[in-house]
C-alpha atoms as a PDB file:
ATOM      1  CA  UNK A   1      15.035  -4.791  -3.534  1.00  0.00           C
ATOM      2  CA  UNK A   2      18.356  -4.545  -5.411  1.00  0.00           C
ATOM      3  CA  UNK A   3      20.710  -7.123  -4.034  1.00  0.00           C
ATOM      4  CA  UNK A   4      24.935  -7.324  -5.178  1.00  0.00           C
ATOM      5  CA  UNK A   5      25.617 -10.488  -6.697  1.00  0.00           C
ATOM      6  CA  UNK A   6      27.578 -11.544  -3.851  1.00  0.00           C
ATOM      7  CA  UNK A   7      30.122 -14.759  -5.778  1.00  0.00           C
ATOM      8  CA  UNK A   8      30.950 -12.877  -8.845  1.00  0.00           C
ATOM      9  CA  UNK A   9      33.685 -14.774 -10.247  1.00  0.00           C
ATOM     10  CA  UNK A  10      35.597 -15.836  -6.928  1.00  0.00           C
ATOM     11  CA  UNK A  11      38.632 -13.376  -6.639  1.00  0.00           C
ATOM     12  CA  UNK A  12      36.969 -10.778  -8.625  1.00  0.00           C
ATOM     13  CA  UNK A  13      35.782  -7.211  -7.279  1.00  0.00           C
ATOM     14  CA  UNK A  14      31.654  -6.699  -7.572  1.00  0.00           C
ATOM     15  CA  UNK A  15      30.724  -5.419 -10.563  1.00  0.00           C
ATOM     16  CA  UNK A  16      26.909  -4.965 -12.351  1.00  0.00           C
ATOM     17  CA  UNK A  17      27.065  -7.136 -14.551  1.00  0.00           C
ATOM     18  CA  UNK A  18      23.903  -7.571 -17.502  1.00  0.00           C
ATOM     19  CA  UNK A  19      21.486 -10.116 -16.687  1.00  0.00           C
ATOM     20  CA  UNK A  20      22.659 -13.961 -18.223  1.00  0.00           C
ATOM     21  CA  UNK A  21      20.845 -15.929 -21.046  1.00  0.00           C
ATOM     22  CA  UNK A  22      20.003 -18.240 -18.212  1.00  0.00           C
ATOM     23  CA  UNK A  23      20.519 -19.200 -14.502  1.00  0.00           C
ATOM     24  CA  UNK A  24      21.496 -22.561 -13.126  1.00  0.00           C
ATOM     25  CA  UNK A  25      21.250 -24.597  -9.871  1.00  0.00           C
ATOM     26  CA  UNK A  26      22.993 -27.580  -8.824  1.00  0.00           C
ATOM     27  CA  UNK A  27      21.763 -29.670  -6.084  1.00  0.00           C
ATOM     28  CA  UNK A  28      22.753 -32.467  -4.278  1.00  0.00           C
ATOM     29  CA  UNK A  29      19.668 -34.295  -5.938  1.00  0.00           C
ATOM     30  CA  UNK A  30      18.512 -31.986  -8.230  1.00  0.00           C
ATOM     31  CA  UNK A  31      19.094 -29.746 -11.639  1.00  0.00           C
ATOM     32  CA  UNK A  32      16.793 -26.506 -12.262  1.00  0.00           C
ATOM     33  CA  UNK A  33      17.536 -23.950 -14.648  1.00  0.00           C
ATOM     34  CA  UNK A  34      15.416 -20.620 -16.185  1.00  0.00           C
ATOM     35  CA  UNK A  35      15.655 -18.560 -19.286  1.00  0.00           C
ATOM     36  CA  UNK A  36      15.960 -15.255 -19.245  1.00  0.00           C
ATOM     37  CA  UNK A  37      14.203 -13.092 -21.390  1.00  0.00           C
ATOM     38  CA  UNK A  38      17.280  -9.786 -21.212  1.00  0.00           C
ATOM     39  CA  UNK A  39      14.995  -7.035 -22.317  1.00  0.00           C
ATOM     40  CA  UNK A  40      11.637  -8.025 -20.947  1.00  0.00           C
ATOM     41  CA  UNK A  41      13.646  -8.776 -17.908  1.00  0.00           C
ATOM     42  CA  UNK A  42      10.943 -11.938 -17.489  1.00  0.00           C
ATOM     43  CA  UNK A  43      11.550 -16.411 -17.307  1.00  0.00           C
ATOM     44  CA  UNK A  44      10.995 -17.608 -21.089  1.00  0.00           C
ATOM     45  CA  UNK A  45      11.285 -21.225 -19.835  1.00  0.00           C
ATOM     46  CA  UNK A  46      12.400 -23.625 -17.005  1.00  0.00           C
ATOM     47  CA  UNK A  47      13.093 -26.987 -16.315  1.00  0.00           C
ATOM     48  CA  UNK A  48      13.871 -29.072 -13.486  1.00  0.00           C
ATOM     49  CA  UNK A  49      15.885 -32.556 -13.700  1.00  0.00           C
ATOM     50  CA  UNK A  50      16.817 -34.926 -11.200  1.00  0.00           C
ATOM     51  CA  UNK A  51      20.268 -35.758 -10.234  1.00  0.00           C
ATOM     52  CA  UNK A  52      21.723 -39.479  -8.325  1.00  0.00           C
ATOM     53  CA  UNK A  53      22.503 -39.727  -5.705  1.00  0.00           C
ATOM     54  CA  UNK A  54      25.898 -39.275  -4.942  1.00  0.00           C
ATOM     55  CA  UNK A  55      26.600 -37.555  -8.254  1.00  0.00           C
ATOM     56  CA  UNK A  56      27.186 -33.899  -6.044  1.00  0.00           C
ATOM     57  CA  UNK A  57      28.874 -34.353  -2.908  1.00  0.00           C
ATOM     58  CA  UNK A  58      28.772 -30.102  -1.704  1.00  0.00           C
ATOM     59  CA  UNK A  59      31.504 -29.416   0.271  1.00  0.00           C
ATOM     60  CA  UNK A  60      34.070 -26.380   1.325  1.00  0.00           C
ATOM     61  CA  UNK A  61      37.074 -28.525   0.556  1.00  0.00           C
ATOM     62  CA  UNK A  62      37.588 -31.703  -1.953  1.00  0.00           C
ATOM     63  CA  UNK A  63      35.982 -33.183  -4.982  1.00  0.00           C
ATOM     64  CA  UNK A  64      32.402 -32.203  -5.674  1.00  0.00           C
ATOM     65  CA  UNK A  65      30.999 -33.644  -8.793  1.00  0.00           C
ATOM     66  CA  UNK A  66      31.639 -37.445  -8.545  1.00  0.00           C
ATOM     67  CA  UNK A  67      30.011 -37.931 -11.575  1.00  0.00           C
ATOM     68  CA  UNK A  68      30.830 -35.323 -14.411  1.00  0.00           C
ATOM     69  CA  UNK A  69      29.284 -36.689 -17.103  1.00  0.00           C
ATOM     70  CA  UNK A  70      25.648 -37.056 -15.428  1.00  0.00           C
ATOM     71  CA  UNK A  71      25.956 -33.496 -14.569  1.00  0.00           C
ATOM     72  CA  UNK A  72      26.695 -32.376 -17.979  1.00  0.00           C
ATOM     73  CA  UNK A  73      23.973 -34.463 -19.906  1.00  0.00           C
ATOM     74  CA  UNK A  74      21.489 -33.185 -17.474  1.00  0.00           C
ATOM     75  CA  UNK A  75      23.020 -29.661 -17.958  1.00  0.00           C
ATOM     76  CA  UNK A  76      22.651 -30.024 -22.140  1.00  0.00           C
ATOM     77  CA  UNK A  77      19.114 -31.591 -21.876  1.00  0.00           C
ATOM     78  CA  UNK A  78      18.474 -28.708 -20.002  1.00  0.00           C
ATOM     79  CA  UNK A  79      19.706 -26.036 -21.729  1.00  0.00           C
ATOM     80  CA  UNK A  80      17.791 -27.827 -25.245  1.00  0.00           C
ATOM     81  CA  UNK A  81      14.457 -27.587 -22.998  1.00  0.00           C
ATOM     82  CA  UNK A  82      15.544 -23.859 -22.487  1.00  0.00           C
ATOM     83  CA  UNK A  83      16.204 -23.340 -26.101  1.00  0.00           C
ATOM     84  CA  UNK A  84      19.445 -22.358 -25.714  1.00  0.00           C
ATOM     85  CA  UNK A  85      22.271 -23.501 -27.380  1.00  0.00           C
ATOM     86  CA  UNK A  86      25.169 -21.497 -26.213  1.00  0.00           C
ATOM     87  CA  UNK A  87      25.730 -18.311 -23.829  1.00  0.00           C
ATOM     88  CA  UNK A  88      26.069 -17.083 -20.658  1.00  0.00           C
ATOM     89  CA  UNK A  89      24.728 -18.366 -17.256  1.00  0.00           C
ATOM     90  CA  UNK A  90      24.412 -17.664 -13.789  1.00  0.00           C
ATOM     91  CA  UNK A  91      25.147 -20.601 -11.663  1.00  0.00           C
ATOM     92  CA  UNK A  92      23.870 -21.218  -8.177  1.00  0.00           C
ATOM     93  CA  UNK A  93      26.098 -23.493  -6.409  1.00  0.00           C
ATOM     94  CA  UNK A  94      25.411 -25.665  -2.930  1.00  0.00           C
ATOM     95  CA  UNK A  95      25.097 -23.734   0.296  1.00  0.00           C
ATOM     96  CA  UNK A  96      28.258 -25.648   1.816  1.00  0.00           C
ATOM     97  CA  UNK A  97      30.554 -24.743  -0.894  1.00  0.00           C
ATOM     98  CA  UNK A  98      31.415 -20.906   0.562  1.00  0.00           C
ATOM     99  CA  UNK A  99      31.218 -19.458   3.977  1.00  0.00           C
ATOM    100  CA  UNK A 100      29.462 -15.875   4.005  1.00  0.00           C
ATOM    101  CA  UNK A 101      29.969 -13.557   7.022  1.00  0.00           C
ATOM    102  CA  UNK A 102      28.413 -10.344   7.329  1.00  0.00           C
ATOM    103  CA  UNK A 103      31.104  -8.073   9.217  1.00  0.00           C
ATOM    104  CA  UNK A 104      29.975  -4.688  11.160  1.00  0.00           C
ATOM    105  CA  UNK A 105      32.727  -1.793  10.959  1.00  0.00           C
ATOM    106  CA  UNK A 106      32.365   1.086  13.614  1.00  0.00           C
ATOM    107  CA  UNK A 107      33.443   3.081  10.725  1.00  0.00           C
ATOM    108  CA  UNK A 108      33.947   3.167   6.942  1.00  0.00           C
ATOM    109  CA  UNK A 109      37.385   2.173   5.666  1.00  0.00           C
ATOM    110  CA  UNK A 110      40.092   4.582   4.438  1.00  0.00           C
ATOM    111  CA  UNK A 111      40.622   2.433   1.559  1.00  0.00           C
ATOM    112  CA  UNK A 112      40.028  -0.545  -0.562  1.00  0.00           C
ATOM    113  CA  UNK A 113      43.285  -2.227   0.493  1.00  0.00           C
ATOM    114  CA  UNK A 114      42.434  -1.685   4.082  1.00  0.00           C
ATOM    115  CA  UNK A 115      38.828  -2.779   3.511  1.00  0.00           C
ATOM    116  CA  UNK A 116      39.987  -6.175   2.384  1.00  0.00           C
ATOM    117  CA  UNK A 117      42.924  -6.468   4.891  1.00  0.00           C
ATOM    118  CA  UNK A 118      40.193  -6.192   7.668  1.00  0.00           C
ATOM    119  CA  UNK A 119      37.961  -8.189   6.028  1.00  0.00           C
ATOM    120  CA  UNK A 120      41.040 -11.337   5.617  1.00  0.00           C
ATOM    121  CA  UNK A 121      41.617 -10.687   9.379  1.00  0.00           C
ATOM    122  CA  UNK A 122      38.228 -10.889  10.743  1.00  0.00           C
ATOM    123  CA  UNK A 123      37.453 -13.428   8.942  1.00  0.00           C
ATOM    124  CA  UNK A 124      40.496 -15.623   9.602  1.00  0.00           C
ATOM    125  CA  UNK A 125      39.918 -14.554  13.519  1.00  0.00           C
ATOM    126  CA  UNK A 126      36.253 -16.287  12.713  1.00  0.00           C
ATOM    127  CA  UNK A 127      37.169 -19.478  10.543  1.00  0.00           C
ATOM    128  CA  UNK A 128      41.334 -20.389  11.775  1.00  0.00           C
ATOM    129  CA  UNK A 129      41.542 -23.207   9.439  1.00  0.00           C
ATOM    130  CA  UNK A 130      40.680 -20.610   6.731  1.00  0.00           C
ATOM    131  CA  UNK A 131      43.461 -21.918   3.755  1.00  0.00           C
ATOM    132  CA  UNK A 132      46.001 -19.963   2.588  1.00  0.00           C
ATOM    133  CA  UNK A 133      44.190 -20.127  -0.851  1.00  0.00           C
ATOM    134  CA  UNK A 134      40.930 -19.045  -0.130  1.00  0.00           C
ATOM    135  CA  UNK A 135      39.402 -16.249  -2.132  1.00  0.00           C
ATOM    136  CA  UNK A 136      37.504 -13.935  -1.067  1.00  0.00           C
ATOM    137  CA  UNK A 137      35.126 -11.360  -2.416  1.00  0.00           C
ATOM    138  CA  UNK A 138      33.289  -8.625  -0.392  1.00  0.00           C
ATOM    139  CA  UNK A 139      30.375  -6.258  -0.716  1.00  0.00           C
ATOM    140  CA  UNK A 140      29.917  -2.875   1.276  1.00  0.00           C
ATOM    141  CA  UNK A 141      26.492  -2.048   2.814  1.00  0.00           C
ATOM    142  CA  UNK A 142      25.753   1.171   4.511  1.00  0.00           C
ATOM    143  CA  UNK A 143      25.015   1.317   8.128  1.00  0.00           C
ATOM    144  CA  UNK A 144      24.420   4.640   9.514  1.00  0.00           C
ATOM    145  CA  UNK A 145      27.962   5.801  10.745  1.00  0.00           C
ATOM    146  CA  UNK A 146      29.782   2.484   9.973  1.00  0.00           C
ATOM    147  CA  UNK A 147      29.946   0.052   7.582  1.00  0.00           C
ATOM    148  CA  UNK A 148      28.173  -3.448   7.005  1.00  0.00           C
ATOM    149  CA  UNK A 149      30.437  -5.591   4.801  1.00  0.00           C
ATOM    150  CA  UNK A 150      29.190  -8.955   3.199  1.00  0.00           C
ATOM    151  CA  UNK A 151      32.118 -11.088   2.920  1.00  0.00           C
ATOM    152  CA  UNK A 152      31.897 -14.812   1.021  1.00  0.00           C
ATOM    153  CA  UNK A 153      34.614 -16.896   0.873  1.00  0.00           C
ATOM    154  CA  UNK A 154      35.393 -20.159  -1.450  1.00  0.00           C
ATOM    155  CA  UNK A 155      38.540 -22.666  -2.871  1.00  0.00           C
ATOM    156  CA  UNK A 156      38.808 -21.832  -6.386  1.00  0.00           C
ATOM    157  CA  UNK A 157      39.362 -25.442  -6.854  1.00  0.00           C
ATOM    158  CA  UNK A 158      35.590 -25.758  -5.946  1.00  0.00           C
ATOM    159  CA  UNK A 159      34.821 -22.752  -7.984  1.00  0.00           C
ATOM    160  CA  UNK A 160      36.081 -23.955 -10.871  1.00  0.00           C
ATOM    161  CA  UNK A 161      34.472 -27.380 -11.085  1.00  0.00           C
ATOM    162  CA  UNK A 162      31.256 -26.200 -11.111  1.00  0.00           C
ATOM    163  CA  UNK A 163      32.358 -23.517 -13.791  1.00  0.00           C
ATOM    164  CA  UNK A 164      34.140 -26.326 -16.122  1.00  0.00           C
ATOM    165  CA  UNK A 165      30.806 -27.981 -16.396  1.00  0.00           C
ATOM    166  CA  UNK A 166      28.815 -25.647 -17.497  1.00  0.00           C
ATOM    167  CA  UNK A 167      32.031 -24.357 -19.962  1.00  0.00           C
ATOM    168  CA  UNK A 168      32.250 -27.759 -21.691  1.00  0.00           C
ATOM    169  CA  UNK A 169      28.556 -27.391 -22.413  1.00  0.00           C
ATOM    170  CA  UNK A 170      28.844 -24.322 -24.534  1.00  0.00           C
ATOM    171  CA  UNK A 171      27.926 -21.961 -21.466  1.00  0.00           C
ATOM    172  CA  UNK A 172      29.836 -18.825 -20.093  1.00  0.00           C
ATOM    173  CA  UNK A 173      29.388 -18.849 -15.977  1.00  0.00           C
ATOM    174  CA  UNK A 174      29.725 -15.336 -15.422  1.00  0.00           C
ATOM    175  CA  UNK A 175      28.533 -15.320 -12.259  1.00  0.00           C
ATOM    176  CA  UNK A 176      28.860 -17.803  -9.169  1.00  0.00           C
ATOM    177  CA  UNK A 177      26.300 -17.492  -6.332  1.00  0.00           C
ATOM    178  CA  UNK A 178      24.627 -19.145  -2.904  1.00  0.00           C
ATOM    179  CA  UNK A 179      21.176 -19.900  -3.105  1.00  0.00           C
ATOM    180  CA  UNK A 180      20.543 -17.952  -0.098  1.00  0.00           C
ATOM    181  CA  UNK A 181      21.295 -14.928  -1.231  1.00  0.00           C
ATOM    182  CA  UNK A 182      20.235 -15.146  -4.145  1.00  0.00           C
ATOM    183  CA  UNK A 183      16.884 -14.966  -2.090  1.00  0.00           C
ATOM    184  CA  UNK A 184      17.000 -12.130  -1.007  1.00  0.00           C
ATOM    185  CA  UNK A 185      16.495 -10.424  -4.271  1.00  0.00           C
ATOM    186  CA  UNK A 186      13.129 -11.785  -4.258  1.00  0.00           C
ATOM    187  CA  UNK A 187      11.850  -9.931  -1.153  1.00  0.00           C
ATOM    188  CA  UNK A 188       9.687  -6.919  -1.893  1.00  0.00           C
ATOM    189  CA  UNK A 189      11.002  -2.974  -1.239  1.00  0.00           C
ATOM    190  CA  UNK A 190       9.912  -1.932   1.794  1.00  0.00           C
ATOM    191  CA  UNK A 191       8.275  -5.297   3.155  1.00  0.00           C
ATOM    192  CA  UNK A 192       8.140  -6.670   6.747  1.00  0.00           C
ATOM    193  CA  UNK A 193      11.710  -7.834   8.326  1.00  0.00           C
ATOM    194  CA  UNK A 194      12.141 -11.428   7.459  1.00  0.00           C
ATOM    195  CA  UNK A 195      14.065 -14.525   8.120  1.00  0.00           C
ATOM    196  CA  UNK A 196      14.823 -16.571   4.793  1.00  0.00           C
ATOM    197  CA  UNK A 197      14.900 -20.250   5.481  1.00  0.00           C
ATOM    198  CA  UNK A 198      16.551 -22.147   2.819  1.00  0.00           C
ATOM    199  CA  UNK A 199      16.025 -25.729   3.318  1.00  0.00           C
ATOM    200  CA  UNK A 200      18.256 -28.039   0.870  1.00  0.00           C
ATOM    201  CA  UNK A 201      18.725 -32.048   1.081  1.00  0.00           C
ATOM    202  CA  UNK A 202      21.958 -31.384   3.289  1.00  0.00           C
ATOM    203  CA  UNK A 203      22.496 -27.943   4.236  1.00  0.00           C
ATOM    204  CA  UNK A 204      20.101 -25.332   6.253  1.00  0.00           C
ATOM    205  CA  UNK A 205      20.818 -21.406   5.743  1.00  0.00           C
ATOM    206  CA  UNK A 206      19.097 -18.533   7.868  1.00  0.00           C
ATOM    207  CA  UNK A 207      19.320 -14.938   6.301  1.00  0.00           C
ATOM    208  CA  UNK A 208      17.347 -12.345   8.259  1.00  0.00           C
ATOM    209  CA  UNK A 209      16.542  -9.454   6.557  1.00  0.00           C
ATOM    210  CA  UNK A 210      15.917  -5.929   8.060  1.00  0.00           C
ATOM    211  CA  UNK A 211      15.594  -2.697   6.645  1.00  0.00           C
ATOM    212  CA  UNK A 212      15.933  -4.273   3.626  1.00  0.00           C
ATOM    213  CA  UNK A 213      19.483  -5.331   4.147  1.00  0.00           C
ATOM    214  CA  UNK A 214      20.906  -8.787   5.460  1.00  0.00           C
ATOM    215  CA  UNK A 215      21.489  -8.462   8.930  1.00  0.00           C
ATOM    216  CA  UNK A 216      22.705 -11.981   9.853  1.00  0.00           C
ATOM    217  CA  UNK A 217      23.693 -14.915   8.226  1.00  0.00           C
ATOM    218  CA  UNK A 218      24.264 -18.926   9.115  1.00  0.00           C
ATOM    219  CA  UNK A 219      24.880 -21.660   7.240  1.00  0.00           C
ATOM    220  CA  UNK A 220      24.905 -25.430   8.424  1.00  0.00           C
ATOM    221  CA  UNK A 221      25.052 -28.747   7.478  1.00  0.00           C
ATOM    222  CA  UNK A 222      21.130 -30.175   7.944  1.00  0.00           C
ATOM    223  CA  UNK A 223      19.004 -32.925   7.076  1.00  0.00           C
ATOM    224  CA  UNK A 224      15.192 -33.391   8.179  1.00  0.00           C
ATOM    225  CA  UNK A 225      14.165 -36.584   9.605  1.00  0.00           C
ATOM    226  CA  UNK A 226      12.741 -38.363   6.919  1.00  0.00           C
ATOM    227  CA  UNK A 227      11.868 -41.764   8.905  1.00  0.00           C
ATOM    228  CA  UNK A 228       8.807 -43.124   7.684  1.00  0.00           C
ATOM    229  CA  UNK A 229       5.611 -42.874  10.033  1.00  0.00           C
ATOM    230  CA  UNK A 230       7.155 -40.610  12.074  1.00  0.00           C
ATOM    231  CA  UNK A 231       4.802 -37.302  12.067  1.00  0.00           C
ATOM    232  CA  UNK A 232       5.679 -34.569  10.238  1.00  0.00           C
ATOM    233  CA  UNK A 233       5.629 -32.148  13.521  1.00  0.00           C
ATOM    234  CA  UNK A 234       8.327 -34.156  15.150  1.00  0.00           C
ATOM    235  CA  UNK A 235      10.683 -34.525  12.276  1.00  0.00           C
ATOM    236  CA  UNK A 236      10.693 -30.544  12.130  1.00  0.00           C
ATOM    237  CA  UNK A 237      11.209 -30.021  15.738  1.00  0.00           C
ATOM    238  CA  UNK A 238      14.996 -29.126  14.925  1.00  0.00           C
ATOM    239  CA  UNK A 239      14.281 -27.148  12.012  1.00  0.00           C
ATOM    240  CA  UNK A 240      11.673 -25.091  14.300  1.00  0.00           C
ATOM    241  CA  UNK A 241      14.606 -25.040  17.350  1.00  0.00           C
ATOM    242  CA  UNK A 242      17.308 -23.522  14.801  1.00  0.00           C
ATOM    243  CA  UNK A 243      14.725 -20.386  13.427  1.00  0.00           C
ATOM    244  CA  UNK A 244      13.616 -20.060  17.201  1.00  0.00           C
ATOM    245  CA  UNK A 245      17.505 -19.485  18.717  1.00  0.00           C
ATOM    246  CA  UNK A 246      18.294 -17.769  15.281  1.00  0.00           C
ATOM    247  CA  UNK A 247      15.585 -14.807  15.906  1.00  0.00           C
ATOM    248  CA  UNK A 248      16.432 -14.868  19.547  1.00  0.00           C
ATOM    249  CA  UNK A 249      19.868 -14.530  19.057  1.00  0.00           C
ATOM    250  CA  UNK A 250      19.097 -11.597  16.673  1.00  0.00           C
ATOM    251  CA  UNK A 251      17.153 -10.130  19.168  1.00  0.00           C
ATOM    252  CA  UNK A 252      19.754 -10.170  22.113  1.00  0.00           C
ATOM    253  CA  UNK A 253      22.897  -9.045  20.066  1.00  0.00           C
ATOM    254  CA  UNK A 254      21.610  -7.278  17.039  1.00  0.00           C
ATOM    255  CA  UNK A 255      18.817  -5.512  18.720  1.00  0.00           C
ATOM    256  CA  UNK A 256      16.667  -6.110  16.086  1.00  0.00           C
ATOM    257  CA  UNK A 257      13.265  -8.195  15.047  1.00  0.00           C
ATOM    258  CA  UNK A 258      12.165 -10.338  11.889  1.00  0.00           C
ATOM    259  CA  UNK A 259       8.283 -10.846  12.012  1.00  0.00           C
ATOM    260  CA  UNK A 260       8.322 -13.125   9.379  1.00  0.00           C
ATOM    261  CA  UNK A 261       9.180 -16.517   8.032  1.00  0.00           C
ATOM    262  CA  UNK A 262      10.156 -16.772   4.074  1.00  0.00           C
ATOM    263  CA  UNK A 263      10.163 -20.854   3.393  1.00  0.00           C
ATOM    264  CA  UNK A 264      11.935 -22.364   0.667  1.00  0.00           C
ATOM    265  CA  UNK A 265      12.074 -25.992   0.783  1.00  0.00           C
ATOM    266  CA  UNK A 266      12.762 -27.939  -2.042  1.00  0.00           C
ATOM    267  CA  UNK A 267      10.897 -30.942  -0.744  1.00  0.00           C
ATOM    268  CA  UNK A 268       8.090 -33.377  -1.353  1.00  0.00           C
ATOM    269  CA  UNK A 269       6.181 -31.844   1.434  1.00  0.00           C
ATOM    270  CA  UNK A 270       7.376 -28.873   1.036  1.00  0.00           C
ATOM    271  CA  UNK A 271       3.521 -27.169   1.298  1.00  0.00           C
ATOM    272  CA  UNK A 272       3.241 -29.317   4.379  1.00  0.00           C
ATOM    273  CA  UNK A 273       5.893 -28.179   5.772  1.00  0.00           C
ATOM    274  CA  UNK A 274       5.268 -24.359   5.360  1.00  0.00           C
ATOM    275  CA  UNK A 275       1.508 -24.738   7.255  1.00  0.00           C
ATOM    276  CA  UNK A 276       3.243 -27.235  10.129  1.00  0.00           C
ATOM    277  CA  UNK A 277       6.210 -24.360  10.656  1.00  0.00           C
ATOM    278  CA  UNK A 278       3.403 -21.609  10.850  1.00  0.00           C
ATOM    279  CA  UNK A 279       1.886 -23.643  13.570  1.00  0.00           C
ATOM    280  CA  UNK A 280       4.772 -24.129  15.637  1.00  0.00           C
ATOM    281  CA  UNK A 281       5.990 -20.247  15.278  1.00  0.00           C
ATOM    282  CA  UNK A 282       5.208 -17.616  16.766  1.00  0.00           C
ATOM    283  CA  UNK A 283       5.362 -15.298  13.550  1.00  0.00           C
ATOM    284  CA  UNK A 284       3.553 -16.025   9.947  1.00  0.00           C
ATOM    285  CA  UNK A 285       5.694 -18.719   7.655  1.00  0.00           C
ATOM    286  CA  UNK A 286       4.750 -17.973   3.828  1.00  0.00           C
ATOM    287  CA  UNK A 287       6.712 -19.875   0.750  1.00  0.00           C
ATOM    288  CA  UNK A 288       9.151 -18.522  -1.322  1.00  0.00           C
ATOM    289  CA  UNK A 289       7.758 -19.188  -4.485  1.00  0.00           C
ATOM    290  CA  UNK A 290       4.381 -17.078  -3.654  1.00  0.00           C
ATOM    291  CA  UNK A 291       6.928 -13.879  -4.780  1.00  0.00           C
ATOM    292  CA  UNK A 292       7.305 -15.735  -8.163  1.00  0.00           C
ATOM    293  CA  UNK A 293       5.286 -14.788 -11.081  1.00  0.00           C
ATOM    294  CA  UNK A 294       3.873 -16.952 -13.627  1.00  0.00           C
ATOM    295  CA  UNK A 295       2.040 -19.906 -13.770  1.00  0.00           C
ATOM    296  CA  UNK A 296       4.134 -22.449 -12.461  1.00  0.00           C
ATOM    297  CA  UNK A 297       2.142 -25.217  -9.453  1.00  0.00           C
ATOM    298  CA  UNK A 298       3.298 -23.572  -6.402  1.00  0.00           C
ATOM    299  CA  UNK A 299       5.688 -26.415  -5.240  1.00  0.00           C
ATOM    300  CA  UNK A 300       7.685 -25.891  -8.251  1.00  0.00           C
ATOM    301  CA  UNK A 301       7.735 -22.308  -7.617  1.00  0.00           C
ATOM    302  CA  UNK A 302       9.327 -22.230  -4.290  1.00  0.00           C
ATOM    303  CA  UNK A 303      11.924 -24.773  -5.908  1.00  0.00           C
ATOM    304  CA  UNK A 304      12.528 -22.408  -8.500  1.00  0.00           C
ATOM    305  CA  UNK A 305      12.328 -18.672  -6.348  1.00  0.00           C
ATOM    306  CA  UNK A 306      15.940 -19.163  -5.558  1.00  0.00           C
ATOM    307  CA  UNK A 307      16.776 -19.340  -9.892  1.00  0.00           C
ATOM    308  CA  UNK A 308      13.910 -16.118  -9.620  1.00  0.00           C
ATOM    309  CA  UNK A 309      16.218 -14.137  -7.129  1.00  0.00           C
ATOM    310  CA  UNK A 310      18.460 -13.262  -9.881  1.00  0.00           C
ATOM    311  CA  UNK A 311      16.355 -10.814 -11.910  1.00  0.00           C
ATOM    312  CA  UNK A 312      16.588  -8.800  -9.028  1.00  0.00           C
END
């Protein structure tokens, strides 16, 4: 499944852009990064650092990297593990940086100008204390008669902190995406409808997939329960609520059906978690990282499937 690159360069238009020497995530307690081997289109490497806490506070609005210089050691050790010294890099941010929306038009546009004027306004009718300098950038999906537009929006301010790290480490960020959908590029043409469930330290995102095109999206701020002793059936009960009323509601107003579960949870129990959530559902729950090649334990891989997404 080809999927846009939906944050390329915040106030930029969409363009195809070659794949990057390597591709990045930063996470509120974590560091992973891949090489990318351009002409085999295949990972030459990977590594995966921890992060404080408290060195990346995600958020819309305000500082995010409280500690600059962490970030950047872990970034260099990381790109020295990689075997790169210099280049260009995709670079996943946190979930709760951006907003996505996915927008349905009765019909297509007359123009790009009046594409992105009702994409500003429906937007701003969703989110009212949208600021005046958001940026936005916007992706056009076909959808029978009308049109289905993927619309992210971000402060550049945010943007470009992330950006200056990996800059003052000899790296080119050339393109700036969401975990989430970065997902999506991993799901395989012409496979079942799906819900992605991406599971971070603080944030939970739902994408369902149908037709092999995103069909909804939400983002939240989320943390499981991680109180010792308490069983691991109970501490997911609200993470098993929010992909219940998520493929309800896409049921009632969408009129359409995900059969799956895609799990990507970045966690210590993350297997665990995957076989609990398949109990508790009514529809199969498989990992991310069993659509990532290589040799990689499988924990590691479903940390890594979002990094993955991009050779899409």
């Amino acid at each position: 499944m080809k999927t846009p690159k939906f944050l390329n360069r915040i106030g930029e238009r969409f363009l195809e852009a070659p794949l990057p020497d390597a591709v990045f995530q930063v996470a509120p307690r974590v560091l992973t990064g891949i090489r990318i081997l351009a002409r085999e289109r295949n990972v030459g490497g990977r590594f995966v650092a921890e992060l404080p806490a408290g060195a990346v506070r995600p958020s819309f609005e305000g500082t995010n990297i409280e500690d600059p210089a962490v970030l950047e050691s872990r970034i260099r050790e990381g790109m020295l593990k990689l075997g790169l010294a210099q280049g260009t890099a995709a670079v996943l941010i946190p979930e709760l940086c951006a907003r996505v929306f996915l927008l349905a038009l009765d019909s297509p546009p007359a123009s790009d100008k009046e594409r992105d004027r009702i994409v500003r306004w429906r937007v701003g009718k969703m989110m009212p204390s949208l600021p005046d300098d958001a940026r936005f950038v916007h992706q056009s999906l076909s959808s029978g008669n009308g049109e289905r537009i993927v619309a992210a929006v971000a402060r550049p301010e945010v943007v470009r902190e992330y950006e200056g790290l990996f800059t003052r480490s000899g790296l080119n960020p050339g393109n700036i995406s969401l975990p989430s959908l970065s997902l999506v590029g991993l799901l395989p043409a012409g496979g079942e409808d799906a819900l992605l469930v991406n599971v971070e330290d603080d944030s939970l995102s739902l994408t369902a997939v149908v037709g092999a095109e995103p069909v909804l999206f939400r983002q939240k701020p989320f943390a499981l329960e991680r109180e010792p002793g308490t069983p691991l059936g109970r501490r997911i009960g609200p993470l098993v609520k929010e992909i219940e009323n998520t493929a309800l509601f896409l049921e009632d107003r969408e009129k359409k059906k995900v059969r799956a579960v895609w799990l990507r949870a970045p966690s210590d129990n993350g297997d665990d978690l995957a076989a609990e959530l398949g109990r508790q559902l009514s529809m199969p729950v498989r990992e991310t990282g069993d659509l990532v090649p290589g040799d990689a334990g499988g924990r590691e891989k479903t940390l890594l499937s979002s990094l993955y997404g991009q050779l899409s």
